[in-house]
Protein backbone atom coordinates (compact mmCIF):
# COMPACT_ATOMS: atom_id res chain seq x y z
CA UNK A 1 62.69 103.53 100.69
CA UNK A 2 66.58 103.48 102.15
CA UNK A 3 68.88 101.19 101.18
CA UNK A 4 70.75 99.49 104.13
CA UNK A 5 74.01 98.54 104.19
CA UNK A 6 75.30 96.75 106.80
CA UNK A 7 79.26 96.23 106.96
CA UNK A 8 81.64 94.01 109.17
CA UNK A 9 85.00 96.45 109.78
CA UNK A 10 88.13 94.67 110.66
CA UNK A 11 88.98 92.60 107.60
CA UNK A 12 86.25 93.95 105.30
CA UNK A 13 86.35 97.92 105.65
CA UNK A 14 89.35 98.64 107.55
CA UNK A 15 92.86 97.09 108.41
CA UNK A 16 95.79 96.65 110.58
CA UNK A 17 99.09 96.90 109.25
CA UNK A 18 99.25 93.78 109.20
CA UNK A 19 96.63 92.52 107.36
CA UNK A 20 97.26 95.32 104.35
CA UNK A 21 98.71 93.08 102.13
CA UNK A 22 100.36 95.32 99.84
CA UNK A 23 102.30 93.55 97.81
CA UNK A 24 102.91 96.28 94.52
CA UNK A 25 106.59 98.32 95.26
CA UNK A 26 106.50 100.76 97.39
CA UNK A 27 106.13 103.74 95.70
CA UNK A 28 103.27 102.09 94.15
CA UNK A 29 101.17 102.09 97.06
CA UNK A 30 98.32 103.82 98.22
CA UNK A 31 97.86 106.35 100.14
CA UNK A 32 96.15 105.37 103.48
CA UNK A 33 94.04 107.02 106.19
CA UNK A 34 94.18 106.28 109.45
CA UNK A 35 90.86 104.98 111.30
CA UNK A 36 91.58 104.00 114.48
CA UNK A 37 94.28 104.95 117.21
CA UNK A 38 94.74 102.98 120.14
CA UNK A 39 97.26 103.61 123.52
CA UNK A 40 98.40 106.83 121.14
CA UNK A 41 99.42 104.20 118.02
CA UNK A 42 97.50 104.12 114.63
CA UNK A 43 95.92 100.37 114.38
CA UNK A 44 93.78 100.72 111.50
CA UNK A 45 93.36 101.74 107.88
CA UNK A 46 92.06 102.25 104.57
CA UNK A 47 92.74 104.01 101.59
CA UNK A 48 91.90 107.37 100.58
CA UNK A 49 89.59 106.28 97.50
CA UNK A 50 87.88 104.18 100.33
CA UNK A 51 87.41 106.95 102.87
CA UNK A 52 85.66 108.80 99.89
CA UNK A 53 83.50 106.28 98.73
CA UNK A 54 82.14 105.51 102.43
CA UNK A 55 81.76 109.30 102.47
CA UNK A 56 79.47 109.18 99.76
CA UNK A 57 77.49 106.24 100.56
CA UNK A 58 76.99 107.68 103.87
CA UNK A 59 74.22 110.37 101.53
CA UNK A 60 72.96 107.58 99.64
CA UNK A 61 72.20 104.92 102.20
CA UNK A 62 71.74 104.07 106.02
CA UNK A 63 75.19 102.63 106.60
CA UNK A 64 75.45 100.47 109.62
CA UNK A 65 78.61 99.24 110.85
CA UNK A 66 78.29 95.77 112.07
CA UNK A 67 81.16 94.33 114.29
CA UNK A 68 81.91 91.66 116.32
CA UNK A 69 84.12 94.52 118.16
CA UNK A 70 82.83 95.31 122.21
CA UNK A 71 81.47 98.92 122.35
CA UNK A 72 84.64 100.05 123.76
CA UNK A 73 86.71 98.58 120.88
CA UNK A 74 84.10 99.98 118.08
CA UNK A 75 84.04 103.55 119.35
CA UNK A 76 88.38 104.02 118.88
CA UNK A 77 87.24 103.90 115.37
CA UNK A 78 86.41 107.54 113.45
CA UNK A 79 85.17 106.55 110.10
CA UNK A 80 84.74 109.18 107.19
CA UNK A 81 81.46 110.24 106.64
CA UNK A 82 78.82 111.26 108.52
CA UNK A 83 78.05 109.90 111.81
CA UNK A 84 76.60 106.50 111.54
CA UNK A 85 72.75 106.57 112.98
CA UNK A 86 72.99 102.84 113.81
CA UNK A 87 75.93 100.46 114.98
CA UNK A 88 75.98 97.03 115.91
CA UNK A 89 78.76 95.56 118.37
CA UNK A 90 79.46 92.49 119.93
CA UNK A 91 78.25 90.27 116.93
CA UNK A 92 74.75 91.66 117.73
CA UNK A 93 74.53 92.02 121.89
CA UNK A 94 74.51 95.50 121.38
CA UNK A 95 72.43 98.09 118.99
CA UNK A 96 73.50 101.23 119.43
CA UNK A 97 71.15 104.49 118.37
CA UNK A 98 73.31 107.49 117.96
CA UNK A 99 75.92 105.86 119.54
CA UNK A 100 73.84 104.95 122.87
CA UNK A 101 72.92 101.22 123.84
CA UNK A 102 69.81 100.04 123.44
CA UNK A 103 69.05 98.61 126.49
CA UNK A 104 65.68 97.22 125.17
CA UNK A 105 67.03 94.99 122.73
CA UNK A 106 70.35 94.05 125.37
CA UNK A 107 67.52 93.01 127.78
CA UNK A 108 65.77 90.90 124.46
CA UNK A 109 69.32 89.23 122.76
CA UNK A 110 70.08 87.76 126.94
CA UNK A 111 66.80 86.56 127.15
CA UNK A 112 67.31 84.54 124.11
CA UNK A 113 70.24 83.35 125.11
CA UNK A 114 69.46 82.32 128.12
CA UNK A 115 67.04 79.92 126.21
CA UNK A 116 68.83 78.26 124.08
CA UNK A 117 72.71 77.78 125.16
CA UNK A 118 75.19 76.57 127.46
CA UNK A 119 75.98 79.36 129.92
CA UNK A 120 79.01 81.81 129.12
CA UNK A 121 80.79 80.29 132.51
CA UNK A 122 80.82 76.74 131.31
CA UNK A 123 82.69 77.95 127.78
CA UNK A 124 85.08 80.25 129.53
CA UNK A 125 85.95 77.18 132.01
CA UNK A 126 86.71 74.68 129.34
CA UNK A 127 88.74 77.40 127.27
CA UNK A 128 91.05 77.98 130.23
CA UNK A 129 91.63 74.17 130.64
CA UNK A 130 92.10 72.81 127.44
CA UNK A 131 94.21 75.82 126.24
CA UNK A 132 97.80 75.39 126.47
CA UNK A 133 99.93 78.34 127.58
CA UNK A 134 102.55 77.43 125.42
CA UNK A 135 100.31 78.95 122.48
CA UNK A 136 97.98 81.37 124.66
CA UNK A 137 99.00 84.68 124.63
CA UNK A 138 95.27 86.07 126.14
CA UNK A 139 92.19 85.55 127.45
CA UNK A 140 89.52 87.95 127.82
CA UNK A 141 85.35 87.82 127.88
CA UNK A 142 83.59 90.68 125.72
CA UNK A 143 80.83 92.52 127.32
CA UNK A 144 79.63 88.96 129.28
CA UNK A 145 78.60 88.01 125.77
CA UNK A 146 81.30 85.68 124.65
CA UNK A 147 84.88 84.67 124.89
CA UNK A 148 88.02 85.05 122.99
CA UNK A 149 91.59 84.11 122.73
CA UNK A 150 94.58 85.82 121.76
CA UNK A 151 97.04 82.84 120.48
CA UNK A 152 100.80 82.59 118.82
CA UNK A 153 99.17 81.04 115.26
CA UNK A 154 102.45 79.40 114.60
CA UNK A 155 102.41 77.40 117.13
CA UNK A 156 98.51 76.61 117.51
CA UNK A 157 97.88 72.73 117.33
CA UNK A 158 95.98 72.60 113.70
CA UNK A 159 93.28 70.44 115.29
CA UNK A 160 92.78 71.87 118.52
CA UNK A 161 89.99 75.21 116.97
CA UNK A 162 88.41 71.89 115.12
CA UNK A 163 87.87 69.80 118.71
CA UNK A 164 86.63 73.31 120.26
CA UNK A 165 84.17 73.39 117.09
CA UNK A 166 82.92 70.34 117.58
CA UNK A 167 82.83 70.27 121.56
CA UNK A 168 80.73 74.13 121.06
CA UNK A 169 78.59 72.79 118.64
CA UNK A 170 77.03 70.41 120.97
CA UNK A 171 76.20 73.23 123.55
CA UNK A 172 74.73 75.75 121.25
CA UNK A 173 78.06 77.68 120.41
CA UNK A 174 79.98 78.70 117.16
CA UNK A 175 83.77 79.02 117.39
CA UNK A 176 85.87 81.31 114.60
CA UNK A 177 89.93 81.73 114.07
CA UNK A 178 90.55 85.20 112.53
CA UNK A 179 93.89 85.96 112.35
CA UNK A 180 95.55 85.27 115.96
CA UNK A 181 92.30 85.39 117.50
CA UNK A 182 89.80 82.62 118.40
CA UNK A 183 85.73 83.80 119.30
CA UNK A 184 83.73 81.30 120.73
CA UNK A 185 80.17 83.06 120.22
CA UNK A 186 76.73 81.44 121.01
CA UNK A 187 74.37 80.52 118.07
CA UNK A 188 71.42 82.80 118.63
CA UNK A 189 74.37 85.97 119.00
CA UNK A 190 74.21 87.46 115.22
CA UNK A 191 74.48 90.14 112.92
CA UNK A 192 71.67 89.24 111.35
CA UNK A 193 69.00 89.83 113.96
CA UNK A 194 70.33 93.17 115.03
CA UNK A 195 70.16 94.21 111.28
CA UNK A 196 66.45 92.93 110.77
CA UNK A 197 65.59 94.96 113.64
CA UNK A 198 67.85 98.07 112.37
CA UNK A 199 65.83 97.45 108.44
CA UNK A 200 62.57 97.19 109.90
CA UNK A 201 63.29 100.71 112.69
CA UNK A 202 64.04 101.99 109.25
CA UNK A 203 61.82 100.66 106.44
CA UNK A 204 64.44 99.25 104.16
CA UNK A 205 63.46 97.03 101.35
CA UNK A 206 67.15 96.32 100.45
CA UNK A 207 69.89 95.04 102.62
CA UNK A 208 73.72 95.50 101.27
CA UNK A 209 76.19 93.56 103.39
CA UNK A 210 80.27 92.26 103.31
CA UNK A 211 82.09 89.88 105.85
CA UNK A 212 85.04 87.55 106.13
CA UNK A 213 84.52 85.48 108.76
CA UNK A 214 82.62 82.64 109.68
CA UNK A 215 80.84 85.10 112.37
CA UNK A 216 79.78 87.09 109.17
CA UNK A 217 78.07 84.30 107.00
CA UNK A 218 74.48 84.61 108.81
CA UNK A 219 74.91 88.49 108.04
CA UNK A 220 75.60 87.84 104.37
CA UNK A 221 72.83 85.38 103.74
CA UNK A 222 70.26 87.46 105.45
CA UNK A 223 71.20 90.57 103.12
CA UNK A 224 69.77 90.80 99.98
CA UNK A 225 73.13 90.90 98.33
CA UNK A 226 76.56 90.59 99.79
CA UNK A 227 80.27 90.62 98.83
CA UNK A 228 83.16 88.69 100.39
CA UNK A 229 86.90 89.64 99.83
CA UNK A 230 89.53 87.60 98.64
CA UNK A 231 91.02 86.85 102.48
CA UNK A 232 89.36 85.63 105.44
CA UNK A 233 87.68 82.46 107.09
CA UNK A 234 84.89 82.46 104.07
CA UNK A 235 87.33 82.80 101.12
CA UNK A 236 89.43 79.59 103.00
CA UNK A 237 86.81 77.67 102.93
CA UNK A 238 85.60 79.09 100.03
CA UNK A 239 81.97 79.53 101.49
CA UNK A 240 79.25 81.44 98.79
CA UNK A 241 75.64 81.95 98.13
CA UNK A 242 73.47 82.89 95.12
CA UNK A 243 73.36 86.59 96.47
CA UNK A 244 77.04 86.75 96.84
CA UNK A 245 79.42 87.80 95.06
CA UNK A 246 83.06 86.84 96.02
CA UNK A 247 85.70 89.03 94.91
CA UNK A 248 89.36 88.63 93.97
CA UNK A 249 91.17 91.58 95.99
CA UNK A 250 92.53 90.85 98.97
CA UNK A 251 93.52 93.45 102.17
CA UNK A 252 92.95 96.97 101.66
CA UNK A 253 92.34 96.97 97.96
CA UNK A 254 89.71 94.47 99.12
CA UNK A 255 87.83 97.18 101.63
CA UNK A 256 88.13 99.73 98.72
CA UNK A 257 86.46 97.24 96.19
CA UNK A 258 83.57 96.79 98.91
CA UNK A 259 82.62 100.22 99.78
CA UNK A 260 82.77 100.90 96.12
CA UNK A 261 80.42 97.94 95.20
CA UNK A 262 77.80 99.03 97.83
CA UNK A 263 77.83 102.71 96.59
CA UNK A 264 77.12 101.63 92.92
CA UNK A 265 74.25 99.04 94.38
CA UNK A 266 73.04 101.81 97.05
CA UNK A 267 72.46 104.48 93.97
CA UNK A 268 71.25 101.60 91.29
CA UNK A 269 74.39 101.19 89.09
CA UNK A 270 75.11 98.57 86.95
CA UNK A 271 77.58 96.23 88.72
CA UNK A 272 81.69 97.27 88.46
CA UNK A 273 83.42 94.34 86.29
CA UNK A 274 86.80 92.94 87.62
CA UNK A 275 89.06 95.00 88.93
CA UNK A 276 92.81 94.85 89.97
């Protein structure tokens, strides 16, 4: 039966310049591929060992990326490796099958939500009045799924993402800060049903999957194992469960450690000990 390995990307797999943290000398580093280009400028990376390793696994498993990322945002990407079969965007709105939306389940995650939350119009009306434009750089709605801001974290209130938590919570709504962005998703949005659906389209019987984020966690607990880097809204709060395994590297040394770790679980190995 195929192994299944379902991956979020920015954070876990690949990474801004930003978010790199390479802190060895410079002539130390590694040498980095470039995954994503966007208004003619590279955004994201990994390293070369990385690129290779989610080469491989690509042959030895059904790799699925799994992103929080709109359609339009995941398809700038050009990962190594062969063409991935499956993709999931918009933290589960959309499955895509060879790169084509499935309107099917669209029509099925809308319905749900429709059930059992507070309407995307009632969020996106209390975001724009409680959010002070002193601090808010952006505003924008992802595929009339959910809502997001682009902020100035400096100068972010540090209680104001906890009141939005709290206020969300109450409506059926999960709110995340990663990096200078903060999601407000609904509850019944996840990973972790478009996955089941992708494992059981392709008989899987064991489910690989990494995350940083809050927006991540149902993903990692539905997976039969799971890995978390050193960085990232889980690490902070220093969120883990028996399956997973939380690991020391941080930024792109983290990614590398991650694709590595689900090509020695995809083909059977005996788990890597620590590393850098």
């Amino acid at each position: 039966m195929p192994v299944l390995v379902a991956s979020d990307l920015d954070r876990t797999l690949i990474y801004s310049a930003a978010a790199l943290a390479l802190t060895m000398p410079d002539a130390r580093a590694p040498r980095l591929l470039c995954v994503e280009v966007h208004e003619s400028r590279p955004l994201s990376y990994m390293t070369e060992t990385a690129a290779q390793l989610l080469t491989d696994l690509g042959d030895a498993a059904v790799f699925v990326p799994t992103t929080t990322r709109t359609r339009k945002q995941y398809q700038r990407i050009n990962l190594p490796g062969p063409q991935p079969a499956y993709a999931i965007c918009a933290n589960g709105g959309h499955l895509l099958v060879d790169g084509v939306t499935d309107h099917d389940w669209h029509a099925r995650v809308l319905a749900r939500l429709a059930d059992e939350c507070a309407p995307l119009d009632e969020i996106r009306e209390h975001l724009m009045r409680t959010a002070d434009p002193v601090w808010l750089r952006k505003h924008r709605i992802a595929e009339d799924l959910f809502a997001y801001l682009v902020v100035e974290r400096e100068l972010l209130p540090d209680d104001w993402v906890k009141e939005l938590a709290a206020w969300a919570e109450n409506r059926g709504w999960a709110v995340s800060l990663q990096g200078r962005k903060i999601y407000a998703v609904p509850k019944p949005l996840t990973k972790s049903a478009a996955v089941r659906e992708v494992a059981r389209r392709t008989g899987a019987e064991l489910t690989l999957a990494a995350g940083d984020s809050l927006l991540d966690a149902d993903l990692l607990l539905a997976a039969d194992r799971g890995w978390r880097p050193g960085h990232g809204e889980l690490a902070d709060s220093q969120w883990t469960a028996p399956a997973i395994t939380t690991l020391p590297e941080r930024g792109v040394f983290a990614g590398e450690r991650i694709t590595r770790e689900f090509l020695r679980a995809a083909r059977g190995e005996t788990p890597a000990g620590p590393s850098r």
